[in-house]
PDB file of N, CA and C in Angstrom:
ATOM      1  N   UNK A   1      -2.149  -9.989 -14.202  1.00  0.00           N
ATOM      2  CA  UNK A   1      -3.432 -10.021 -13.527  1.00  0.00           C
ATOM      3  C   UNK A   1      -4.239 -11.203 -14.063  1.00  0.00           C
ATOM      4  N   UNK A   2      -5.097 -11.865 -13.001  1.00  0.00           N
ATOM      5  CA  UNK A   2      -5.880 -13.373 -13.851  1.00  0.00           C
ATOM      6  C   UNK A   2      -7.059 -12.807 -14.590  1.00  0.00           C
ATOM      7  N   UNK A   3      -7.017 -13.604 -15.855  1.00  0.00           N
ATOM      8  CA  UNK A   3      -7.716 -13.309 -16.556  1.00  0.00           C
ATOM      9  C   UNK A   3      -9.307 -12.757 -16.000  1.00  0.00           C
ATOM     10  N   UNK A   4     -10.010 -13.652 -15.115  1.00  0.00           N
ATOM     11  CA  UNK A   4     -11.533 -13.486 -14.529  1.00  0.00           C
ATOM     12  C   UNK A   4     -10.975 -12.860 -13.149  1.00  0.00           C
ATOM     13  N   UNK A   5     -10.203 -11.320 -13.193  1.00  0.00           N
ATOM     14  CA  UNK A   5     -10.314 -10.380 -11.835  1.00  0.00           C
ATOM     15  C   UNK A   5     -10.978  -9.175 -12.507  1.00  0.00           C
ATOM     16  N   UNK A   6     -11.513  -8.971 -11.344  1.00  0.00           N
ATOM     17  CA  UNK A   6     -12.257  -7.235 -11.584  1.00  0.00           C
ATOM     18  C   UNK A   6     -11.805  -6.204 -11.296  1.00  0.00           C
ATOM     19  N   UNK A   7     -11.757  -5.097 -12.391  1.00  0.00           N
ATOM     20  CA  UNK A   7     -10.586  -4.194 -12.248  1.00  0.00           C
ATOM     21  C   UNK A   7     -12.075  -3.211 -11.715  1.00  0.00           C
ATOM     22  N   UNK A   8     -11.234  -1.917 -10.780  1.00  0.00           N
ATOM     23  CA  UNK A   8     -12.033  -0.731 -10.481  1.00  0.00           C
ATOM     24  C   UNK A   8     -11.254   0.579 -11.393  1.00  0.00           C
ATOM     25  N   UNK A   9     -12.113   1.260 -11.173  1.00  0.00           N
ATOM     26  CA  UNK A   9     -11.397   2.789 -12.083  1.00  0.00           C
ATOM     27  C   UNK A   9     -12.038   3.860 -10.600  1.00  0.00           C
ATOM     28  N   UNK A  10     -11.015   4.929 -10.616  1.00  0.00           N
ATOM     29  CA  UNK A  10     -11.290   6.260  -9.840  1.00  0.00           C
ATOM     30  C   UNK A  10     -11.196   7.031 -10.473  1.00  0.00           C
ATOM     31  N   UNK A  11     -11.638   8.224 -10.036  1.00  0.00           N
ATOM     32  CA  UNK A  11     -11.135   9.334 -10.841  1.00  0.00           C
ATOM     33  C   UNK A  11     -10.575  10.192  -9.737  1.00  0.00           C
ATOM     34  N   UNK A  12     -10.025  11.100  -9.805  1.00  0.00           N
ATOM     35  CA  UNK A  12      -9.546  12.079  -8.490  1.00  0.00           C
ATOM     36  C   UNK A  12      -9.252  13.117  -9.326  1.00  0.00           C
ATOM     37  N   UNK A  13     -10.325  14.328  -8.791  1.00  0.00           N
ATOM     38  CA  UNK A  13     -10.229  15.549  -9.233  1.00  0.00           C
ATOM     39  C   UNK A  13      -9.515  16.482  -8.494  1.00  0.00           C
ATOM     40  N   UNK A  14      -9.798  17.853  -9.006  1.00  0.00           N
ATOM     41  CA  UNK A  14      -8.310  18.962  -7.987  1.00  0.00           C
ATOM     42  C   UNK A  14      -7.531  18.166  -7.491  1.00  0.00           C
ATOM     43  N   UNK A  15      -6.826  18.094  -8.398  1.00  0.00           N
ATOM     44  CA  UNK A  15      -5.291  17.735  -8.274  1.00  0.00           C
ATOM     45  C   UNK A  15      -4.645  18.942  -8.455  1.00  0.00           C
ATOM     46  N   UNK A  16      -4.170  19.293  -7.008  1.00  0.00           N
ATOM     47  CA  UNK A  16      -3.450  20.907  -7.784  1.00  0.00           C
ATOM     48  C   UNK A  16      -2.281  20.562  -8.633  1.00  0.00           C
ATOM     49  N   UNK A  17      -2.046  21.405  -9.699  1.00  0.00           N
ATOM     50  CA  UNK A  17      -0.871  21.284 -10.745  1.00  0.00           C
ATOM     51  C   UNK A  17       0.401  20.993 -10.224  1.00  0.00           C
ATOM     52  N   UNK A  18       0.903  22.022  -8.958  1.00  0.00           N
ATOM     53  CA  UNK A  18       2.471  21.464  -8.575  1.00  0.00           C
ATOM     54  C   UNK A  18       2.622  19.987  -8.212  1.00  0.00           C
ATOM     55  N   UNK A  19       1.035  19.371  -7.529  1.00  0.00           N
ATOM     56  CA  UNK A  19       1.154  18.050  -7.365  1.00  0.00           C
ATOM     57  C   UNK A  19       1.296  17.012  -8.590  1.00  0.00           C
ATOM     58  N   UNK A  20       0.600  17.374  -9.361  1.00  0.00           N
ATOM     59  CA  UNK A  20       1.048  16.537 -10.551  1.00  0.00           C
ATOM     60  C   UNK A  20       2.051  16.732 -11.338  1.00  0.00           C
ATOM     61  N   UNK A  21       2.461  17.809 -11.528  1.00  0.00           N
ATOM     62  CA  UNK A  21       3.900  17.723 -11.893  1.00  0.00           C
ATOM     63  C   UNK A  21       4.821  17.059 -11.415  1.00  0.00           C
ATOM     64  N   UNK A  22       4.319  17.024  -9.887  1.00  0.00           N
ATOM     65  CA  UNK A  22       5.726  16.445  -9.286  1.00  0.00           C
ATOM     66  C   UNK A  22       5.851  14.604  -9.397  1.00  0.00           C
ATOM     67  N   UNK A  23       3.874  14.165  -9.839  1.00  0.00           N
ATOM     68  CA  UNK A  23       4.010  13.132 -10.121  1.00  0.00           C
ATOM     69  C   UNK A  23       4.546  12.306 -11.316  1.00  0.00           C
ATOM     70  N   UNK A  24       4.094  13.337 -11.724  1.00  0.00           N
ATOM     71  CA  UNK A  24       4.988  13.302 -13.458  1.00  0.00           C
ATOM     72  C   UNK A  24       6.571  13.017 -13.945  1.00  0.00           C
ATOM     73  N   UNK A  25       6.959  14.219 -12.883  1.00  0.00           N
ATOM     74  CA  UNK A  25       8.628  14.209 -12.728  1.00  0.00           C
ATOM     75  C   UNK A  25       8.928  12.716 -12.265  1.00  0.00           C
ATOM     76  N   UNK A  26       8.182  11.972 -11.049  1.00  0.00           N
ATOM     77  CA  UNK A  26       8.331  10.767 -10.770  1.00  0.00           C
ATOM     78  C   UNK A  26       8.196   9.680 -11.230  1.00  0.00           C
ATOM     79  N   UNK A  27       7.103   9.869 -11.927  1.00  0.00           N
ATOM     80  CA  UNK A  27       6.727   8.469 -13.448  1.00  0.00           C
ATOM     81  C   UNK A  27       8.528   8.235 -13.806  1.00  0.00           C
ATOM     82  N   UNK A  28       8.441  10.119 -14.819  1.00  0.00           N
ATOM     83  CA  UNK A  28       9.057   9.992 -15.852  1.00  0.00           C
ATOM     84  C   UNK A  28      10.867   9.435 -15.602  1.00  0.00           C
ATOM     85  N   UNK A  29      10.519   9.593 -14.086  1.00  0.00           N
ATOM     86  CA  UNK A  29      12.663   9.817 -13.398  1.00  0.00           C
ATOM     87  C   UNK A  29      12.486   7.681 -13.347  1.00  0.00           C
ATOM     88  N   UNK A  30      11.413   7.057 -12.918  1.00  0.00           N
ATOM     89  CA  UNK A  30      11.492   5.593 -12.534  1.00  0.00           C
ATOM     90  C   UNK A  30      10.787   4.723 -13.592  1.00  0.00           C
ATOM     91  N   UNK A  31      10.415   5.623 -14.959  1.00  0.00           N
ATOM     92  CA  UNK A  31      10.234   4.986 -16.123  1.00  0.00           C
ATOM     93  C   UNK A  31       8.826   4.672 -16.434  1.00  0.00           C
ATOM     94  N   UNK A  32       8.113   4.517 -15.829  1.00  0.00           N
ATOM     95  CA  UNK A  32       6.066   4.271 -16.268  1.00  0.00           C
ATOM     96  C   UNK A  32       5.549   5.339 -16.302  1.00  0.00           C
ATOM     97  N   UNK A  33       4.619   5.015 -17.165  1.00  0.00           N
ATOM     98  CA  UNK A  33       3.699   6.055 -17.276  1.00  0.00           C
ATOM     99  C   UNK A  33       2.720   6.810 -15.818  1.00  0.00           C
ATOM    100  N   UNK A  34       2.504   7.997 -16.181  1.00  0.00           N
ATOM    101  CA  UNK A  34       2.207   8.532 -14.647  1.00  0.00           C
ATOM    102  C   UNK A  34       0.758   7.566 -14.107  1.00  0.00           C
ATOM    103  N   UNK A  35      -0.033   6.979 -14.984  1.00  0.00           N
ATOM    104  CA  UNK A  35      -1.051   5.826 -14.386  1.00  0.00           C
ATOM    105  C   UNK A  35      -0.287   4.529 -13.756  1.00  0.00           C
ATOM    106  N   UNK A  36       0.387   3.976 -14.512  1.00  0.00           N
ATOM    107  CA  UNK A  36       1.190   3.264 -13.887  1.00  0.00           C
ATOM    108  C   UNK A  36       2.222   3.663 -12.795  1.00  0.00           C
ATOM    109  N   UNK A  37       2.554   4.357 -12.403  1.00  0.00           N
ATOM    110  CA  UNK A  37       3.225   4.754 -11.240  1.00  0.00           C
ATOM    111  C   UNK A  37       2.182   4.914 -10.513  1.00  0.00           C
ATOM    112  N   UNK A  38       0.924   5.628 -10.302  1.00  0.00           N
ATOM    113  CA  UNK A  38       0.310   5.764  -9.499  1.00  0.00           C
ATOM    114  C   UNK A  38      -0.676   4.296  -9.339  1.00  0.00           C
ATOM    115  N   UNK A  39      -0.575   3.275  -9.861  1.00  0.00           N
ATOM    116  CA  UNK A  39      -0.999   2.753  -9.900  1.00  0.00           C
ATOM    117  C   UNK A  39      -0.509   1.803  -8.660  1.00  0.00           C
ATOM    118  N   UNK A  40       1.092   1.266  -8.999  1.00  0.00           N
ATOM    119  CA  UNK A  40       2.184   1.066  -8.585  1.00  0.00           C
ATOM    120  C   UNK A  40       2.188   1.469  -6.569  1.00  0.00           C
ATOM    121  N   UNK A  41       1.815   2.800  -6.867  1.00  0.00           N
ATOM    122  CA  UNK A  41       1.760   3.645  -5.262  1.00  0.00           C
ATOM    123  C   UNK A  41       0.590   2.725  -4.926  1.00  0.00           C
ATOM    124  N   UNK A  42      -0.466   2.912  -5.413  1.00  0.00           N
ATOM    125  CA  UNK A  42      -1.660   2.289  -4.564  1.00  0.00           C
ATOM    126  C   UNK A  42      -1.785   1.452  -4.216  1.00  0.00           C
ATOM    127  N   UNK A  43      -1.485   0.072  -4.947  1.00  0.00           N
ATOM    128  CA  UNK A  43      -1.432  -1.059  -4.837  1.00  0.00           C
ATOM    129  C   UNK A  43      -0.313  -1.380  -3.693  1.00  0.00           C
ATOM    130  N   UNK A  44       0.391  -1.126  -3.701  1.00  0.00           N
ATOM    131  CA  UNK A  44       1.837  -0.775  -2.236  1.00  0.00           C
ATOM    132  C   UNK A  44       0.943  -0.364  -1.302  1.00  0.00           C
ATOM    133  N   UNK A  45       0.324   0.761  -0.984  1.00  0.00           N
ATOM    134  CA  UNK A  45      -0.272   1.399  -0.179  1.00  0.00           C
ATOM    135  C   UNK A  45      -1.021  -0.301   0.685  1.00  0.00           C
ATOM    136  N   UNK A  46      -2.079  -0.137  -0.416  1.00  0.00           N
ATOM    137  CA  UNK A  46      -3.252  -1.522  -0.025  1.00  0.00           C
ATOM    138  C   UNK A  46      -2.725  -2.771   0.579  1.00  0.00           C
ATOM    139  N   UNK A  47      -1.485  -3.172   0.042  1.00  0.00           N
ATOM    140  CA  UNK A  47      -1.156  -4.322   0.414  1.00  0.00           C
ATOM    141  C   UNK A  47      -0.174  -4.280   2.073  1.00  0.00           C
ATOM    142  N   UNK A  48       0.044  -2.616   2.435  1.00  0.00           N
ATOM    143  CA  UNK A  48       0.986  -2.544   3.709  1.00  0.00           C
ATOM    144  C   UNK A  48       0.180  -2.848   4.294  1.00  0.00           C
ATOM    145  N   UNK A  49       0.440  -3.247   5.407  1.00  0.00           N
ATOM    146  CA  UNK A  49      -0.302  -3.363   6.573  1.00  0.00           C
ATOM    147  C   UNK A  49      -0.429  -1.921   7.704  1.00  0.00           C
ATOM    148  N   UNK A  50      -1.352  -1.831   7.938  1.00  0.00           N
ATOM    149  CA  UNK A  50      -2.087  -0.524   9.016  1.00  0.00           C
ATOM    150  C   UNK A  50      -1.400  -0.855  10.219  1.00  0.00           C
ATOM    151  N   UNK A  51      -1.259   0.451  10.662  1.00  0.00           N
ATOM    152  CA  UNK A  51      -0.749   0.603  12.070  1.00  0.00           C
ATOM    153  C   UNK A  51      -1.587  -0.712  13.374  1.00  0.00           C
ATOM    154  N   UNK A  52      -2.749  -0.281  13.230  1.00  0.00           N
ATOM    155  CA  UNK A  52      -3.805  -1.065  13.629  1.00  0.00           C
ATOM    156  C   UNK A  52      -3.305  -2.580  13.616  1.00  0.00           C
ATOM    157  N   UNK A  53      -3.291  -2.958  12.514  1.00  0.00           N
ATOM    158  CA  UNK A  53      -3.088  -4.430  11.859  1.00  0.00           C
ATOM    159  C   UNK A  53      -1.642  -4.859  12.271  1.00  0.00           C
ATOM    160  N   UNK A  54      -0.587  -4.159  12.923  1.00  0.00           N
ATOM    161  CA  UNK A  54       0.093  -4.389  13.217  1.00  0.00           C
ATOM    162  C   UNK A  54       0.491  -4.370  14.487  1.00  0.00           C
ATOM    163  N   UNK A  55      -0.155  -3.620  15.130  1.00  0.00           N
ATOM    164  CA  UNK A  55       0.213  -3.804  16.651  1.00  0.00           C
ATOM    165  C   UNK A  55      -0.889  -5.049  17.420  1.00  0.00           C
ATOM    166  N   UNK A  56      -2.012  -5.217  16.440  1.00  0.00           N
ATOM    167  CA  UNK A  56      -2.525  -6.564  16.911  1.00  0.00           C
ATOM    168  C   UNK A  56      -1.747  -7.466  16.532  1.00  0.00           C
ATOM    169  N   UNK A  57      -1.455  -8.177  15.372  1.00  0.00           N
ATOM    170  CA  UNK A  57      -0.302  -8.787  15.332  1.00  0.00           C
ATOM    171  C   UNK A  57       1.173  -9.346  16.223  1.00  0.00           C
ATOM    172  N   UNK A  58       1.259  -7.583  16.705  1.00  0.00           N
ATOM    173  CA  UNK A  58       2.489  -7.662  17.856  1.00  0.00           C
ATOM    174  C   UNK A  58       2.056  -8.722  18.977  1.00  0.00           C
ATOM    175  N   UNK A  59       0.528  -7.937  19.438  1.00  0.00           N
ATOM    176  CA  UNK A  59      -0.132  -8.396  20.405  1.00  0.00           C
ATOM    177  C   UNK A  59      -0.528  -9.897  20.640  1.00  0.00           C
ATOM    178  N   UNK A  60      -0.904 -10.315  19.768  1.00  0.00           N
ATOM    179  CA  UNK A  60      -0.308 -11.844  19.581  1.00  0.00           C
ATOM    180  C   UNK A  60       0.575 -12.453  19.509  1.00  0.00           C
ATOM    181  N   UNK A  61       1.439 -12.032  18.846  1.00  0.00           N
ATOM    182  CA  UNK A  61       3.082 -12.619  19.132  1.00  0.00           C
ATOM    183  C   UNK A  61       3.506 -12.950  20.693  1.00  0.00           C
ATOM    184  N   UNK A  62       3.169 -11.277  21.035  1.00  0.00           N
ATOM    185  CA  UNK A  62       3.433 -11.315  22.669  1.00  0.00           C
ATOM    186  C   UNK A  62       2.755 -11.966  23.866  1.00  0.00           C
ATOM    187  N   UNK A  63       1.606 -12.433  22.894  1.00  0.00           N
ATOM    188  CA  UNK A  63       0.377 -13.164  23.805  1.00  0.00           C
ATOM    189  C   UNK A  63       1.216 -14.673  23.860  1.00  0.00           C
ATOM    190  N   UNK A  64       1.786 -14.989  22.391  1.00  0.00           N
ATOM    191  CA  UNK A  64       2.143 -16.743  22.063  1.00  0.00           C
ATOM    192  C   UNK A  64       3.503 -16.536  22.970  1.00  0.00           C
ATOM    193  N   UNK A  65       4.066 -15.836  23.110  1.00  0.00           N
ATOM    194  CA  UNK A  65       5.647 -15.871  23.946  1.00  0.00           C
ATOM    195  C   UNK A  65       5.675 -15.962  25.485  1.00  0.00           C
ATOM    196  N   UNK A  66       3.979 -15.448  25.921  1.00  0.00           N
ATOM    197  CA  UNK A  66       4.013 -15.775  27.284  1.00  0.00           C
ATOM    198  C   UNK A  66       3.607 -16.306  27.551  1.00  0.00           C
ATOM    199  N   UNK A  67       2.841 -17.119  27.127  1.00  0.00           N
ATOM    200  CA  UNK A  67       2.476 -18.969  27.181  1.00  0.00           C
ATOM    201  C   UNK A  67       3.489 -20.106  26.777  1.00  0.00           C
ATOM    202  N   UNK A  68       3.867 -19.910  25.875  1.00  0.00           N
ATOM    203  CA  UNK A  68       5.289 -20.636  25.918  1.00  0.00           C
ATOM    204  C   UNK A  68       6.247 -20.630  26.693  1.00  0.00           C
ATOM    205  N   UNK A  69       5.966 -19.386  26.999  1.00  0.00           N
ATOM    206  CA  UNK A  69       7.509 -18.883  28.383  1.00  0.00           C
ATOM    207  C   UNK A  69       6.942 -19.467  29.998  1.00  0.00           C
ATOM    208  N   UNK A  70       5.465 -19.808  29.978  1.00  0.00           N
ATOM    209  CA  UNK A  70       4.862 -20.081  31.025  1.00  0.00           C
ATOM    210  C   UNK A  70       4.562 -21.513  31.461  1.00  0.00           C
ATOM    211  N   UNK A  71       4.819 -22.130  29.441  1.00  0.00           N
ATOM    212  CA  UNK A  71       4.509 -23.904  29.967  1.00  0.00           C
ATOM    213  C   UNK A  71       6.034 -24.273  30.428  1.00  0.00           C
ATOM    214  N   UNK A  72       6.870 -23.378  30.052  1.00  0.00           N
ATOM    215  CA  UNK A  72       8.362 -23.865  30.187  1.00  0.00           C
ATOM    216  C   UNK A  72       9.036 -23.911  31.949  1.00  0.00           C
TER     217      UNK A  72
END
């Protein structure tokens, strides 16, 4: 991480127990600590792209293919 980034902190309460166990079991089976695994999840999460964000995307693609297909 660069030195001058700003980190955030959450907290997330009721966590029911079977759920964290099971996060636990998951840290402990792929090796990090259960902050770091969940850390790991979030940051994945943030960086996918949204359903949303992707079918506009499409929508442009499909916009640039029928103008090209149209100067041709």
């Amino acid at each position: 991480m660069p030195q001058n980034a700003i980190t955030s902190s959450i907290t997330i309460r009721n966590i029911p127990d079977e759920t964290m166990s099971s996060l636990k079991v998951r840290a402990a089976q792929t090796g990090p600590s259960p902050h770091d695994y969940l850390l790991e999840l979030i940051t994945r999460e943030a960086q996918q792209a949204t359903l949303a964000e992707t079918a506009e995307r499409t929508q442009r693609y499909a916009r640039a293919l029928r103008k090209e297909h149209a100067s041709q």
